[in-house]
C-alpha atoms as a PDB file:
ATOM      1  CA  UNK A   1     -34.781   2.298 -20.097  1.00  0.00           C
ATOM      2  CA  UNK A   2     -34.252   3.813 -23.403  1.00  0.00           C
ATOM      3  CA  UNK A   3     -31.075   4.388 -25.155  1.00  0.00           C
ATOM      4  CA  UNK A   4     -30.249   7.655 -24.072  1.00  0.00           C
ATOM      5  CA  UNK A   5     -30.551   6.905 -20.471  1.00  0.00           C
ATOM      6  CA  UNK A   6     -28.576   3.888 -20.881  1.00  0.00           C
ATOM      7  CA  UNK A   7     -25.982   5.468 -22.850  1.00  0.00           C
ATOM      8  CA  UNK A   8     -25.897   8.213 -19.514  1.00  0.00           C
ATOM      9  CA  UNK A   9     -25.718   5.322 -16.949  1.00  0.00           C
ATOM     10  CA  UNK A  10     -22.897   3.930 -18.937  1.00  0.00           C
ATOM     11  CA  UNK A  11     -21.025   7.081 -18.917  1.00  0.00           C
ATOM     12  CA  UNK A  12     -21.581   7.883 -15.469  1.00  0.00           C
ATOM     13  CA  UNK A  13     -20.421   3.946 -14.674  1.00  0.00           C
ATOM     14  CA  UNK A  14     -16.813   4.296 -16.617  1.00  0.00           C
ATOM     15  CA  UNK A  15     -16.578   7.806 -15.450  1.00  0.00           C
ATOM     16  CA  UNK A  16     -16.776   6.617 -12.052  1.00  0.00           C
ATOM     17  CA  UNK A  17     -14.487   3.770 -12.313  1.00  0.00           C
ATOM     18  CA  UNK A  18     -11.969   5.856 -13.917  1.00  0.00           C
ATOM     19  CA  UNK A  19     -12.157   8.028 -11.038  1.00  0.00           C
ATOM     20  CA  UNK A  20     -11.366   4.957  -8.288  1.00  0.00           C
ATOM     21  CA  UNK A  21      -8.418   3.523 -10.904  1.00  0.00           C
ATOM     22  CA  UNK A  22      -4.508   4.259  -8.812  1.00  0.00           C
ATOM     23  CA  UNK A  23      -3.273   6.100 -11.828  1.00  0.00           C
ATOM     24  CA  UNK A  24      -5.850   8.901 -11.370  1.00  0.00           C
ATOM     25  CA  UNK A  25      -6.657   8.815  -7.521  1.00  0.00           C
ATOM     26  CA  UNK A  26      -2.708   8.815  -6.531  1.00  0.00           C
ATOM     27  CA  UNK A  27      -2.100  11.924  -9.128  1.00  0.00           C
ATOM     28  CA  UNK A  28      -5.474  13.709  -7.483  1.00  0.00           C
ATOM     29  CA  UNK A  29      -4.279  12.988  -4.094  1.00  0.00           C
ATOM     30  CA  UNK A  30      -0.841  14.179  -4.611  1.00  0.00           C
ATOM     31  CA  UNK A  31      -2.133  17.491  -6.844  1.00  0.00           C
ATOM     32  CA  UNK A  32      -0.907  20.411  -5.326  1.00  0.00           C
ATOM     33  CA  UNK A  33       1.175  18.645  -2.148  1.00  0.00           C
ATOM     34  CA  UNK A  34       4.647  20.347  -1.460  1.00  0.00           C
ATOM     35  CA  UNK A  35       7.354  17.643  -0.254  1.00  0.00           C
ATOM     36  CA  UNK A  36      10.385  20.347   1.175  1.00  0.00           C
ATOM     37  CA  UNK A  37      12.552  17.544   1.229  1.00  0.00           C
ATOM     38  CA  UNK A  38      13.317  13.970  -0.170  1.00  0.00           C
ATOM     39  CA  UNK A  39      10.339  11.377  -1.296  1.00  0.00           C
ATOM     40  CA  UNK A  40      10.414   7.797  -0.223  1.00  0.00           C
ATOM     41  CA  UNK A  41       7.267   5.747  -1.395  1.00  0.00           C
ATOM     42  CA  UNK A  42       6.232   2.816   0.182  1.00  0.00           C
ATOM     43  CA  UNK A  43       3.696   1.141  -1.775  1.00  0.00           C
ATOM     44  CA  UNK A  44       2.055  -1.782  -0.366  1.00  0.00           C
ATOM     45  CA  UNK A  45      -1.000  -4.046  -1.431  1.00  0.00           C
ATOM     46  CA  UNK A  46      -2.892  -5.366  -4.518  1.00  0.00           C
ATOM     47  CA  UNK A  47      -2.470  -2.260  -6.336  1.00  0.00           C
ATOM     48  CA  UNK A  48       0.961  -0.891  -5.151  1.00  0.00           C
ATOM     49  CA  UNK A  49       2.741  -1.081  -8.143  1.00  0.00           C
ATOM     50  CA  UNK A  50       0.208   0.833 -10.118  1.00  0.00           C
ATOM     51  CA  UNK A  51      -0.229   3.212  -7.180  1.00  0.00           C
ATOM     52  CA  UNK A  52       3.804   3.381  -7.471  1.00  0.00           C
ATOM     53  CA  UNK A  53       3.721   3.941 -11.078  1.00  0.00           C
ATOM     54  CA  UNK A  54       0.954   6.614 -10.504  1.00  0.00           C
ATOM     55  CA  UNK A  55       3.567   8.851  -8.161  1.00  0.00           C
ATOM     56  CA  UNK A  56       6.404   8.117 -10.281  1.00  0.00           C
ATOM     57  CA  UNK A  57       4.363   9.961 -13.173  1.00  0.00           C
ATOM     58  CA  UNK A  58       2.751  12.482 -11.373  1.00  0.00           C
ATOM     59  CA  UNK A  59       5.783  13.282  -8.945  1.00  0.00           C
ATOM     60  CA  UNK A  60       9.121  12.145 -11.280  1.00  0.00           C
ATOM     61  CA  UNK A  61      12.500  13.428 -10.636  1.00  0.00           C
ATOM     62  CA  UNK A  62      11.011  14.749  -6.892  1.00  0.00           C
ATOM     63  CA  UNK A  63      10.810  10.892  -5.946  1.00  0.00           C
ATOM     64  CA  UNK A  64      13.796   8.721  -4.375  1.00  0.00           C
ATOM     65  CA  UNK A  65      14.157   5.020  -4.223  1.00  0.00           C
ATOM     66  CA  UNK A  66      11.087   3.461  -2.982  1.00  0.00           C
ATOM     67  CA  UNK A  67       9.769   0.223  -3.237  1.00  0.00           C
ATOM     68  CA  UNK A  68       6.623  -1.944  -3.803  1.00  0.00           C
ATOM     69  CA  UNK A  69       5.165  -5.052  -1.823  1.00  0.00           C
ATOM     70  CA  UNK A  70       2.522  -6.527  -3.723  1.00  0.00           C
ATOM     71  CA  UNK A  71       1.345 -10.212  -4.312  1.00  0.00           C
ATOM     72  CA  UNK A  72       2.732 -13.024  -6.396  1.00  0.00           C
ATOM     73  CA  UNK A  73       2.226 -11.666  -9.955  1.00  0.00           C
ATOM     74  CA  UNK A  74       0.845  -8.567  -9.572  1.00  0.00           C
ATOM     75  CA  UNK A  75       4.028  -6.833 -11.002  1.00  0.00           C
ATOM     76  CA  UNK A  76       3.885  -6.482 -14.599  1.00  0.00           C
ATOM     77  CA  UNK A  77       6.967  -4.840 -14.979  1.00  0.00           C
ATOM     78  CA  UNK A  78      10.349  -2.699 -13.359  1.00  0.00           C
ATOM     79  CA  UNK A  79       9.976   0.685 -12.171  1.00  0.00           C
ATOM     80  CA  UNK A  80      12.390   3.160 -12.581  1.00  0.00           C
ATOM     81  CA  UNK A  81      13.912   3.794  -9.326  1.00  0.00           C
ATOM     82  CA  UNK A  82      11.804   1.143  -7.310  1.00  0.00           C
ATOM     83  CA  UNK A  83      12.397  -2.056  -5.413  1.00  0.00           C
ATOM     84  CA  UNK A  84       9.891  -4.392  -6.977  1.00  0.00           C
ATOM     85  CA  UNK A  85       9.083  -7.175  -3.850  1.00  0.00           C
ATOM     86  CA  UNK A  86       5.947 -10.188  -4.277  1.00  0.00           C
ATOM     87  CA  UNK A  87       5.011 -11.644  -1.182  1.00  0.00           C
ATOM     88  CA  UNK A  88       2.390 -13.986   0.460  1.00  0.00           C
ATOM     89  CA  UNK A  89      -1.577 -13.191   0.446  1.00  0.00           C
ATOM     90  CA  UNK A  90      -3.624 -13.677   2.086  1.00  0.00           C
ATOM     91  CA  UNK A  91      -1.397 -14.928   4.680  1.00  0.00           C
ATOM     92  CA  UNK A  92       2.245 -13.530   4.726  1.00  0.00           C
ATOM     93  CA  UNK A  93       5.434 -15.390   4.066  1.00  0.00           C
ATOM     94  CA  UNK A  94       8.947 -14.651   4.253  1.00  0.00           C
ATOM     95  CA  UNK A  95       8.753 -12.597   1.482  1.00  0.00           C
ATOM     96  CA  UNK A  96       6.335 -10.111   3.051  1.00  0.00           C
ATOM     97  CA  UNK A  97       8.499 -10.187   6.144  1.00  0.00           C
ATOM     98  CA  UNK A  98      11.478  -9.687   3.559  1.00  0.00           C
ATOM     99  CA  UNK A  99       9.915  -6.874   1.808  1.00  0.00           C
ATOM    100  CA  UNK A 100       9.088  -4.852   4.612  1.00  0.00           C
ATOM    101  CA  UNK A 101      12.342  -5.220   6.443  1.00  0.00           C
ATOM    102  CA  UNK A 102      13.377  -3.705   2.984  1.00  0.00           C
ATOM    103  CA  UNK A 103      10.726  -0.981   3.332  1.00  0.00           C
ATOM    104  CA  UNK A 104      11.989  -0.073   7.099  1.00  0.00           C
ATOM    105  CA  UNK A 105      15.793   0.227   5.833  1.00  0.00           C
ATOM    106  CA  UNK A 106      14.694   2.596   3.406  1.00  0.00           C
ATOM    107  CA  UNK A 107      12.913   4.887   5.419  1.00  0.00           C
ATOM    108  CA  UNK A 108      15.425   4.549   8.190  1.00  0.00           C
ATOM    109  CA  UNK A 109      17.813   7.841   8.404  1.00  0.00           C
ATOM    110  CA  UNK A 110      15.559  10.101   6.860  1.00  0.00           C
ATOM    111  CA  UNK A 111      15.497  13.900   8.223  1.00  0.00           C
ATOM    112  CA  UNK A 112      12.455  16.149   9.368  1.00  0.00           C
ATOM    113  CA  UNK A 113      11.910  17.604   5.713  1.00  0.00           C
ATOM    114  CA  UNK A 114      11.844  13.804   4.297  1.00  0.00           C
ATOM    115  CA  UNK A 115       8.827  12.900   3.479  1.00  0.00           C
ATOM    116  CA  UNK A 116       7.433   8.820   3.087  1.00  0.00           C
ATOM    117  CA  UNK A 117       4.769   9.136   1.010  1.00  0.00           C
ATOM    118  CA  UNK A 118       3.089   5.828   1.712  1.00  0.00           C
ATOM    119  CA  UNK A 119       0.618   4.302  -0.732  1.00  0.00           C
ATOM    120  CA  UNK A 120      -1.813   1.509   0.260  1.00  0.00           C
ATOM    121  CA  UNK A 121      -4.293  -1.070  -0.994  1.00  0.00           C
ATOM    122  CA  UNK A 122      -6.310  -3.470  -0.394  1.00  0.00           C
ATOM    123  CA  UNK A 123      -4.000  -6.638   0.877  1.00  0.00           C
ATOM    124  CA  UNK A 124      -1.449  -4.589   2.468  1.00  0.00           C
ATOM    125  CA  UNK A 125      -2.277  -5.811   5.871  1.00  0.00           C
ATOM    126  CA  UNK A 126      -0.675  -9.382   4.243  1.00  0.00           C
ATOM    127  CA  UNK A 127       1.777  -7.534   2.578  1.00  0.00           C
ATOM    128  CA  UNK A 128       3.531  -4.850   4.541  1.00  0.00           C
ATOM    129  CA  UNK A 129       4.626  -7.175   7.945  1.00  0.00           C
ATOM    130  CA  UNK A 130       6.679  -7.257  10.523  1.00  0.00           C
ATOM    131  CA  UNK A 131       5.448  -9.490  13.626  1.00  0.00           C
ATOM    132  CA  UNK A 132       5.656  -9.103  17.282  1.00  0.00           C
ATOM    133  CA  UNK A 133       5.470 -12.763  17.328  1.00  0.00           C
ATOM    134  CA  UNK A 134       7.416 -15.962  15.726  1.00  0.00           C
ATOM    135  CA  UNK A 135       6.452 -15.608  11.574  1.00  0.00           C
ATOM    136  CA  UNK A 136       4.843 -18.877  12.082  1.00  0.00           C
ATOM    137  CA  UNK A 137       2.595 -18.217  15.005  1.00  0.00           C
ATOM    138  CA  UNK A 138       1.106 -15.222  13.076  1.00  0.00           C
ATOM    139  CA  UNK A 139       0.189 -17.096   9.867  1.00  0.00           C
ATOM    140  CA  UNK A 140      -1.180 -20.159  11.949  1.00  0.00           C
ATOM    141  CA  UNK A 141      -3.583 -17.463  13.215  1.00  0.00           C
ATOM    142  CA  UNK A 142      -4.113 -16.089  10.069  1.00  0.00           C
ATOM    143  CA  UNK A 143      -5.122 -19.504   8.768  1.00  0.00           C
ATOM    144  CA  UNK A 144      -7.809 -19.928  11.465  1.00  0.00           C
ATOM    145  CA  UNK A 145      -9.113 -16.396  11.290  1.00  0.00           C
ATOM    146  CA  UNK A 146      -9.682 -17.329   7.717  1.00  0.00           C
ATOM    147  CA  UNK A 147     -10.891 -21.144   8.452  1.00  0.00           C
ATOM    148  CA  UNK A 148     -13.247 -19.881  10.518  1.00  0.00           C
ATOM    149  CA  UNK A 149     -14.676 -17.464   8.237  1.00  0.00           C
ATOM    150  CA  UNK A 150     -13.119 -14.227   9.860  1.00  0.00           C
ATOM    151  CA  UNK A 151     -13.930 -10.814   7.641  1.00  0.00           C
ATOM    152  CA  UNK A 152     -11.513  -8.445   7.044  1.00  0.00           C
ATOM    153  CA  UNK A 153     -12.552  -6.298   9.856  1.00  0.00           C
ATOM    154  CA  UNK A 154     -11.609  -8.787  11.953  1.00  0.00           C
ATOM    155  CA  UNK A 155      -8.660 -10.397  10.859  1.00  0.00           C
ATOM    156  CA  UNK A 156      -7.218  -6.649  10.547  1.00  0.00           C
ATOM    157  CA  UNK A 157      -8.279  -5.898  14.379  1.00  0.00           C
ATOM    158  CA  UNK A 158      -6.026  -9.242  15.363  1.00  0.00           C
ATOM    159  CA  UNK A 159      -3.295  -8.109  12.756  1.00  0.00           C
ATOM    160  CA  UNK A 160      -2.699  -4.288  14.234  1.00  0.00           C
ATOM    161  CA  UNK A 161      -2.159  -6.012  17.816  1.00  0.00           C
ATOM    162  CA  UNK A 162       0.289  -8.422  16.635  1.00  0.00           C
ATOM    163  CA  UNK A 163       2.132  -6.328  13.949  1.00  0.00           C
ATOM    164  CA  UNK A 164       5.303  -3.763  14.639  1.00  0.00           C
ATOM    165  CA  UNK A 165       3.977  -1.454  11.922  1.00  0.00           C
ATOM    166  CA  UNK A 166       0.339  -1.498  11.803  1.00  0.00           C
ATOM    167  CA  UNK A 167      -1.787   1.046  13.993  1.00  0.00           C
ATOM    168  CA  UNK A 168       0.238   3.697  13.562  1.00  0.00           C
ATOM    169  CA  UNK A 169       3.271   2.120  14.363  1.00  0.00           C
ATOM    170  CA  UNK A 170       5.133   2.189  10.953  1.00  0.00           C
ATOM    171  CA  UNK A 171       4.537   6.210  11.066  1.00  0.00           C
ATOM    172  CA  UNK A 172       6.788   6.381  14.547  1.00  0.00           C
ATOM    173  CA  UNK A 173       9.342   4.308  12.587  1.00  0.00           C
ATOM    174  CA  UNK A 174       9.574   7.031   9.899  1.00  0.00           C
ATOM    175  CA  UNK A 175       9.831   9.922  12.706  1.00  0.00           C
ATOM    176  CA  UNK A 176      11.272  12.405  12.483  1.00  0.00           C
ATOM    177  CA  UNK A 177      10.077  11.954   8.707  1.00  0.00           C
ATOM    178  CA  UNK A 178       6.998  12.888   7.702  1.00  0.00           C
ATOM    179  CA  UNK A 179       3.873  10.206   6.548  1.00  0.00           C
ATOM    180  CA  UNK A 180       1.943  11.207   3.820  1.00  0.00           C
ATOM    181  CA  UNK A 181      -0.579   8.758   3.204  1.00  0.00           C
ATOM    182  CA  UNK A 182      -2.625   7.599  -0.113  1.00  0.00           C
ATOM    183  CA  UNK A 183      -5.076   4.821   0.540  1.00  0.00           C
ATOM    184  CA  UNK A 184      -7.298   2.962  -1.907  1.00  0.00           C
ATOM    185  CA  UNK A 185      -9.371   0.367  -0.076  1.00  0.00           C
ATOM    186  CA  UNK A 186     -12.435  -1.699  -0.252  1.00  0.00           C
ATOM    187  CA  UNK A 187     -12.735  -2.092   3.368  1.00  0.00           C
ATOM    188  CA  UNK A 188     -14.527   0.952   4.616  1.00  0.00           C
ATOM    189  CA  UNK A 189     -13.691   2.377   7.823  1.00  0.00           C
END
């Protein structure tokens, strides 16, 4: 390949991973996107708090309190206006219980015009919990699902039928709020 072509691949390589990066896929998704009433984010996963940060820049005063679940040291810093909550991944812990029960208060009592403008990423399904079973039934089954070599497909499939706020579920706690969803993922489909 000679230089010129490389130095195109190159370019069309950063270019591209610039495109995926939270800061500019939240701020594209949100571009243009009228919220009548309050904003609430939820941001949970890997990358919440950058998706987080991403909002709070592209959206400022507009936003209200939200809050972040993300994994043990994945928060570099405070966000203005956010709950900043760590929690266990891949399997959750008390914290990710924690945090969410923290997430549902907030978007509790919200009216038809609110808006909870939820941003997710990869790990959220750890992350962003609340179990229709005993906390440690769920993560014993997490542990085998992952012992046994499990993708995240699966494990996911077994998570939405044994979670109060996966499958759609979190978006009928919001009601009569409105969802507006941002989702960066590496698990397609």
């Amino acid at each position: 390949m000679d230089s010129q072509r490389r130095a195109q691949a190159d370019t069309i390589v950063r270019e591209a991973i610039a495109a995926v990066m939270p800061q500019q896929a939240v701020c594209r998704a949100l571009e243009g996107v009228v919220f009548p009433g309050a904003v609430v984010p939820v941001a949970a996963g890997k990358a919440a708090w950058s998706m987080a940060k991403a909002a709070a820049d592209c959206l400022g005063s507009r936003l209200e309190k939200g809050i972040v679940l993300t994994k043990y040291g994945h928060v570099p810093g405070p966000l203005e206006n956010f709950l900043c909550h760590e929690g266990g991944h891949p399997v959750p812990d008390e914290n990710s219980l924690a945090g969410t029960q923290k997430a549902l208060e907030m978007v509790r009592g919200l009216s038809a015009q609110d808006t909870v403008l939820f941003l997710l990423s990869g790990g959220a399904s750890a992350l962003f919990e609340w179990p229709l079973l005993p906390a440690r039934e769920l993560q014993d089954i997490t542990g085998q699902l992952l012992a046994c070599g499990a993708d995240i497909g699966e494990i996911n499939t077994v998570r939405k039928r044994l979670s109060a706020v996966k499958g759609g579920r979190f978006a009928q706690l919001c009601q009569p709020a409105h969802v507006y969803s941002v989702i960066l993922s590496d698990v397609l489909g």
